[in-house]
Every structure is written in structure tokens, then in C-alpha cells.
C-alpha atoms as a PDB file:
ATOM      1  CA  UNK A   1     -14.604 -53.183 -69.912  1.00  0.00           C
ATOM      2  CA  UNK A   2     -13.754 -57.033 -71.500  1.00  0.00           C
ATOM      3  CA  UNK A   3     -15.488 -57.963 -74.359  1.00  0.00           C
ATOM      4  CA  UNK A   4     -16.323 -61.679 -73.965  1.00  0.00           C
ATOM      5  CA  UNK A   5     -17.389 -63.140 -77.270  1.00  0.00           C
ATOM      6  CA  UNK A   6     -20.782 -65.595 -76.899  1.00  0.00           C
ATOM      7  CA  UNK A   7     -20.760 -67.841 -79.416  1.00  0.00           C
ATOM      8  CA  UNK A   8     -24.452 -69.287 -80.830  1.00  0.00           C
ATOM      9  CA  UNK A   9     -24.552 -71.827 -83.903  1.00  0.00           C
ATOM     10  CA  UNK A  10     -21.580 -71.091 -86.432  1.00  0.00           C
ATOM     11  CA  UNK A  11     -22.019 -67.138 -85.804  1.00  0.00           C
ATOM     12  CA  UNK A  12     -20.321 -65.208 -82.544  1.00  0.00           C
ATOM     13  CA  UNK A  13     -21.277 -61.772 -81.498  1.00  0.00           C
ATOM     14  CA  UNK A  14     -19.666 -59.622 -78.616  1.00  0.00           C
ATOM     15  CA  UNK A  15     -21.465 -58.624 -75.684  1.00  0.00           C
ATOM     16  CA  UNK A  16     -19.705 -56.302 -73.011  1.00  0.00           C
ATOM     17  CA  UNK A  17     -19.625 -58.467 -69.869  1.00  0.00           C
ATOM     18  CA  UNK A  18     -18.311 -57.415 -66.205  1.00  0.00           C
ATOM     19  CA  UNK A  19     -15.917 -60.547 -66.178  1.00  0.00           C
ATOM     20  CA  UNK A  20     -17.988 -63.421 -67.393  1.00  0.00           C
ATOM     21  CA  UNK A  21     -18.953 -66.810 -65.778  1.00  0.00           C
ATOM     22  CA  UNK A  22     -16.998 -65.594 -62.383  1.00  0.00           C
ATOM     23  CA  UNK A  23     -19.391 -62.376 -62.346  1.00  0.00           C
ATOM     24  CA  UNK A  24     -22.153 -64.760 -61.957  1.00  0.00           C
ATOM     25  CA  UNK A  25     -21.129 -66.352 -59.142  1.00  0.00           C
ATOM     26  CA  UNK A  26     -19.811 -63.543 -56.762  1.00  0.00           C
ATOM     27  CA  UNK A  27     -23.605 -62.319 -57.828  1.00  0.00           C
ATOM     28  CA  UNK A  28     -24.665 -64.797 -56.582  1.00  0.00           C
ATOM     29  CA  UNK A  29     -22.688 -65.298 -53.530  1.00  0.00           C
ATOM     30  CA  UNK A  30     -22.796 -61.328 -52.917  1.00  0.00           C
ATOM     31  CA  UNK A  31     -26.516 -61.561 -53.060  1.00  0.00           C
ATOM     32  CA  UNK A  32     -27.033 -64.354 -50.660  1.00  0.00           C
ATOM     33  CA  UNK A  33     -24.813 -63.413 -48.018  1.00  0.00           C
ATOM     34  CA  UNK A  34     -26.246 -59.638 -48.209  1.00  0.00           C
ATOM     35  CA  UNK A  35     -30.156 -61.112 -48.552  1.00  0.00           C
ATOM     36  CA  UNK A  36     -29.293 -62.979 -44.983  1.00  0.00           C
ATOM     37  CA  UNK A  37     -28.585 -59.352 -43.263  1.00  0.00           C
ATOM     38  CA  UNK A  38     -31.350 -58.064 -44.798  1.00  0.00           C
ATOM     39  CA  UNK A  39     -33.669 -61.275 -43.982  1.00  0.00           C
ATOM     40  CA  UNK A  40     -32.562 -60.996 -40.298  1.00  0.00           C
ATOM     41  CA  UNK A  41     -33.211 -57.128 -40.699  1.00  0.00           C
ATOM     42  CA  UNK A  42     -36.607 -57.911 -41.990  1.00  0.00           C
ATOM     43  CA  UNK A  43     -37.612 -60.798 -39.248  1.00  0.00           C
ATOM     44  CA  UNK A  44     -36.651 -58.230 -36.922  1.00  0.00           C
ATOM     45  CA  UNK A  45     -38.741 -55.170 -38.084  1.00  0.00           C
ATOM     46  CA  UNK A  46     -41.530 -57.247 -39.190  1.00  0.00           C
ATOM     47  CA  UNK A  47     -41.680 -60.459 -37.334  1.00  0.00           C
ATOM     48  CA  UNK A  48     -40.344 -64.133 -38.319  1.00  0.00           C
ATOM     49  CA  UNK A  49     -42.936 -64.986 -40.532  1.00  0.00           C
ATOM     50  CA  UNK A  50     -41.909 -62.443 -42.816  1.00  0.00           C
ATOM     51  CA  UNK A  51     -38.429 -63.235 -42.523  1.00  0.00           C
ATOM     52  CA  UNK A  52     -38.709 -66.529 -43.201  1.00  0.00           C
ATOM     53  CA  UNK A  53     -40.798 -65.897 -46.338  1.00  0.00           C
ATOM     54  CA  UNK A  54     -37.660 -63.265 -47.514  1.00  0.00           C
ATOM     55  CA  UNK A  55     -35.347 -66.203 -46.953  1.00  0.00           C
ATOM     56  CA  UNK A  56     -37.811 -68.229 -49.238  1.00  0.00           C
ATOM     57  CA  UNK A  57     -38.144 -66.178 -51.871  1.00  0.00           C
ATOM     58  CA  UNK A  58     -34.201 -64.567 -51.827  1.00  0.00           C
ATOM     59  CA  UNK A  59     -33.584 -68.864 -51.973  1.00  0.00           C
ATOM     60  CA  UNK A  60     -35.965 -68.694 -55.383  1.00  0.00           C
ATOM     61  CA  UNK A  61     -34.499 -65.934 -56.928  1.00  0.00           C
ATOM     62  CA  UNK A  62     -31.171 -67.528 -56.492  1.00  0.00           C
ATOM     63  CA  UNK A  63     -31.426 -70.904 -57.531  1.00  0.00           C
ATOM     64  CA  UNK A  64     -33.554 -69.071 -60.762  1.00  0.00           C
ATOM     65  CA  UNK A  65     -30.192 -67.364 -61.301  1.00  0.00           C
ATOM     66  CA  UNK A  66     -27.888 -70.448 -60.818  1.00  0.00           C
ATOM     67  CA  UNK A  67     -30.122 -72.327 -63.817  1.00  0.00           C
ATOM     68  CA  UNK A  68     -30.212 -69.115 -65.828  1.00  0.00           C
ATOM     69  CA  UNK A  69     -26.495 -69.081 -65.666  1.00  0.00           C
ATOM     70  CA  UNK A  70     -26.191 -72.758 -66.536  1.00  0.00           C
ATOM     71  CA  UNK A  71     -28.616 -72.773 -69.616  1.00  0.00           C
ATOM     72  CA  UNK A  72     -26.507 -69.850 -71.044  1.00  0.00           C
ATOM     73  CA  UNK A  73     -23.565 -71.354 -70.777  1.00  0.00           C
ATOM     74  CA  UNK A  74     -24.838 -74.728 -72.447  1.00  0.00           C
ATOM     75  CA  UNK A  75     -26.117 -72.716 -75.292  1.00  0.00           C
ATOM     76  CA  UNK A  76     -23.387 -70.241 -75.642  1.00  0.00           C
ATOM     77  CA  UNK A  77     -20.456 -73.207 -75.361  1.00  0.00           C
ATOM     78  CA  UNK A  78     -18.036 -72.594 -78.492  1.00  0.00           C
ATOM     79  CA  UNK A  79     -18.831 -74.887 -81.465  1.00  0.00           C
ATOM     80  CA  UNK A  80     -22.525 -77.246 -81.049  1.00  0.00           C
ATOM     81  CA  UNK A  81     -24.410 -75.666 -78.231  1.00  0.00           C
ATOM     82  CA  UNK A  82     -25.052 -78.498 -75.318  1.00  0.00           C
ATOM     83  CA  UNK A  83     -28.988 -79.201 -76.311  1.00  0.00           C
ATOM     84  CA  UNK A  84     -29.711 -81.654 -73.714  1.00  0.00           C
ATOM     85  CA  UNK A  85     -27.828 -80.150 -71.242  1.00  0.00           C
ATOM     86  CA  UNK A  86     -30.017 -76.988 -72.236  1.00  0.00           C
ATOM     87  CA  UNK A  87     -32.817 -78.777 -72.246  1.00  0.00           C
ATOM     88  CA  UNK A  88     -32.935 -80.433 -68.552  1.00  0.00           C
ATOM     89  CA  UNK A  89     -31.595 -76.546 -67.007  1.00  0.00           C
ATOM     90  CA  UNK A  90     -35.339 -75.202 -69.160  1.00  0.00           C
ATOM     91  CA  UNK A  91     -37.003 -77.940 -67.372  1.00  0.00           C
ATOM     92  CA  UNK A  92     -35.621 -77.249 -64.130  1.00  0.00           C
ATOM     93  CA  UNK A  93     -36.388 -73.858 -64.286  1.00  0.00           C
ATOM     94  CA  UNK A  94     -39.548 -73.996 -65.318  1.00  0.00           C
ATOM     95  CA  UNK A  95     -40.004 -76.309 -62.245  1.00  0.00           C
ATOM     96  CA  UNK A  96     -38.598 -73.440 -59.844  1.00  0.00           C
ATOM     97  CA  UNK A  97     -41.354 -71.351 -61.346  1.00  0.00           C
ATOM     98  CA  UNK A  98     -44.087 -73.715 -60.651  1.00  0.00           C
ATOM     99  CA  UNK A  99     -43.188 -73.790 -57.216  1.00  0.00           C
ATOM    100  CA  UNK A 100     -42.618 -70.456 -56.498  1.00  0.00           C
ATOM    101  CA  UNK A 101     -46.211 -69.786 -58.296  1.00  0.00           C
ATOM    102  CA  UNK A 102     -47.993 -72.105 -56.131  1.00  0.00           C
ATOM    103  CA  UNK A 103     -46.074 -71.115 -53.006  1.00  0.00           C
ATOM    104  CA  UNK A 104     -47.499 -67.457 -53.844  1.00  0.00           C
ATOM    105  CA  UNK A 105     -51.080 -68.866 -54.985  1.00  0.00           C
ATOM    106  CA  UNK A 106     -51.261 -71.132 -51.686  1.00  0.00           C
ATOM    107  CA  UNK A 107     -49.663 -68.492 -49.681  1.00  0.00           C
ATOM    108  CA  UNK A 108     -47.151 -70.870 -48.152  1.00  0.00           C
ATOM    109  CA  UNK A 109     -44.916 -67.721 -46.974  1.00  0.00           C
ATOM    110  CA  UNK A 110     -45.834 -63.959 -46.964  1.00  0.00           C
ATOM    111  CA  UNK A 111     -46.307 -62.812 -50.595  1.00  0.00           C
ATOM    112  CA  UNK A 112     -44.614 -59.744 -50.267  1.00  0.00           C
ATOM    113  CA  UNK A 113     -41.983 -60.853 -48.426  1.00  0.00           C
ATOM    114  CA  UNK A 114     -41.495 -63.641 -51.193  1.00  0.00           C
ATOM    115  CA  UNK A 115     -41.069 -60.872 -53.883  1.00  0.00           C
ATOM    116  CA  UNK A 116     -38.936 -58.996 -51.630  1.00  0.00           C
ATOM    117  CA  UNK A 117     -36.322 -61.689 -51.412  1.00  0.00           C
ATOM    118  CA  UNK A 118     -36.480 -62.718 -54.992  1.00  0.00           C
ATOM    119  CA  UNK A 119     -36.510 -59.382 -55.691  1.00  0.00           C
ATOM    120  CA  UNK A 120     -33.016 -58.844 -53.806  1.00  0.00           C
ATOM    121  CA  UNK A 121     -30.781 -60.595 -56.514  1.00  0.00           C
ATOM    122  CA  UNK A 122     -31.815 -57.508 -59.048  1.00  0.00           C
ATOM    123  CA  UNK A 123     -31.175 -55.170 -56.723  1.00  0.00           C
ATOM    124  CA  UNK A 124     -27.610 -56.413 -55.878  1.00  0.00           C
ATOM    125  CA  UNK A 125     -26.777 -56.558 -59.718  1.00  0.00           C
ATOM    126  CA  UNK A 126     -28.507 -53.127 -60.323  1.00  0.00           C
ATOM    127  CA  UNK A 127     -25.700 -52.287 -57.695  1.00  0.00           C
ATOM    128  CA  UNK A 128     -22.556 -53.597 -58.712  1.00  0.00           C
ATOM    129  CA  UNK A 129     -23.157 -52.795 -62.504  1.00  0.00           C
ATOM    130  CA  UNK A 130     -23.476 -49.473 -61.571  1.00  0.00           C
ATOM    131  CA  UNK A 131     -20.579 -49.960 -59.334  1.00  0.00           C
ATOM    132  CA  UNK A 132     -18.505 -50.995 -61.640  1.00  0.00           C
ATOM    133  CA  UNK A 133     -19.544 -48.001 -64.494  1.00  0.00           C
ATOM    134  CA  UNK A 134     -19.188 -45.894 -61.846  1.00  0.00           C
ATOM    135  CA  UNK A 135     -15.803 -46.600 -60.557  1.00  0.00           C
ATOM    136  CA  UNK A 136     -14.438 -48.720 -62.852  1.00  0.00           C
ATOM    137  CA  UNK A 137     -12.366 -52.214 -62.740  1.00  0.00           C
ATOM    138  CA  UNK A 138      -9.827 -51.716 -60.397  1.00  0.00           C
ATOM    139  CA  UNK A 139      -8.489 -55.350 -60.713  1.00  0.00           C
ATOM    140  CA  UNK A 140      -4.631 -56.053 -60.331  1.00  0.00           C
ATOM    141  CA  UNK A 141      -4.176 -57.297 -64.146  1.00  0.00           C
ATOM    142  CA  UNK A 142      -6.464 -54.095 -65.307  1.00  0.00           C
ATOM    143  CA  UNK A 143      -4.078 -52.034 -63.645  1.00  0.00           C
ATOM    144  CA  UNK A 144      -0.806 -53.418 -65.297  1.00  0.00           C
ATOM    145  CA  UNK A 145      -2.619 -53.686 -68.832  1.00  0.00           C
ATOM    146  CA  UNK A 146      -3.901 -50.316 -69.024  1.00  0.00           C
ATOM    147  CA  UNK A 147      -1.788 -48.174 -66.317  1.00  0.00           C
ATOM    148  CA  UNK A 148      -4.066 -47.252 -64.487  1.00  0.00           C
ATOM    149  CA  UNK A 149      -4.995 -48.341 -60.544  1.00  0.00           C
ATOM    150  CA  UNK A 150      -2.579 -49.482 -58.254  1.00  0.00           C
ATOM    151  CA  UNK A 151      -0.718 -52.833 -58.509  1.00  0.00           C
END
């Protein structure tokens, strides 16, 4: 596994990450397109309504992610962390949460359905981390580093 070095103020610590910045994003775009199957899985078993409301809430969770991932990165940029840029990403996602607390409160979309879908990012990152400890990184420049894999 990579060791990608975060750095915060003037100190830098290492934190074991499964490939950085691009993890995020195939998260993110694993997550969606699998949340879709299981959205049209869900609208089937239990009607539209409900898969419209795991669309709504799988759309929360991942736009929640997408900020998440952007205020890390403008605090964790080498050298004098991004504040601003920090600061409108805490705004926005504190936004996101207001919405997605009244669209639960007002009951907009099926709450359980809701939690479903924005529950569905966690599950797909459960997955692939242990994935990944499971079977290891079996990317083409692992495989000539270390000699192990196939090229």
C-alpha cells in the first residue's frame, strides 16, 4: 500500500491511502453508477416513489462526498492550506446538510429510501477497501515495482 504524505501547517504526517485524489473519484463514479442498478432494483421491488427517493438521497451522499473531497484537499495542499477555498466547500456542505435535513423533516422523498441511497456511498467504500486488503493492488506499475502480478 502507498503512503501519501498530507501535509497540514508546517508539519506532514503519513496516512496509508488506496491511491489518493484518483481513489476518490472512481468512489465516486463506482458508487453512482452501482446506486442507479440498485435504484432501478429498488423502484422495481418497492414502487417509484421509493426509487426516486434512493436516487435522491444516493445524489446527497455523493455530492457530500465530492465537497468532502474538495475541503481536504484545500486544507491538506503542500505549504499554506487554501482557507477560503476551505471555507466556501464548509459552507457548501453545510448547505447539502440543510437540505437533506429538511427534505427528511418535510418528507419530500421516502425517508428510508433517502438513507438507503446516501447510505450506498459507505457501502461501496466498505467494499473496495476491503477489496483491495483482501486482494491486493494488482496495478501494472505495482507489478513491475514489487514483482509481483502480471504486467
Amino acid at each position: 500500500m502507498k503512503q501519501t504524505t498530507l501535509h497540514t501547517k508546517s508539519r506532514g504526517f503519513a496516512l496509508p491511502f488506496l491511491g489518493g485524489p484518483a481513489y476518490l473519484t472512481r468512489t465516486v463514479w463506482v458508487a453512482g453508477l452501482t446506486g442507479v442498478v440498485v435504484a432501478v432494483t429498488v423502484a422495481a421491488k418497492w414502487g417509484p416513489y421509493a426509487g426516486v427517493g434512493f436516487t435522491g438521497g444516493l445524489a446527497w451522499g455523493l455530492a457530500n462526498f465530492l465537497v468532502l473531497a474538495g475541503l481536504l484537499r484545500a486544507l491538506t495542499t503542500p505549504g499554506k492550506p487554501d482557507q477560503a477555498r476551505a471555507a466556501r466547500f464548509l459552507l457548501l456542505k453545510m448547505g447539502l446538510y440543510a437540505l437533506g435535513i429538511v427534505a427528511l423533516w418535510k418528507q419530500w422523498l421516502p425517508p428510508l429510501a433517502m438513507v438507503g441511497g446516501f447510505s450506498w456511498l459507505f457501502v461501496v467504500v466498505l467494499l473496495r477497501a476491503a477489496g483491495a486488503m483482501l486482494v491486493g493492488d494488482r496495478s501494472p506499475k505495482t507489478a513491475v515495482r514489487t514483482g509481483t502480478g502480471s504486467v
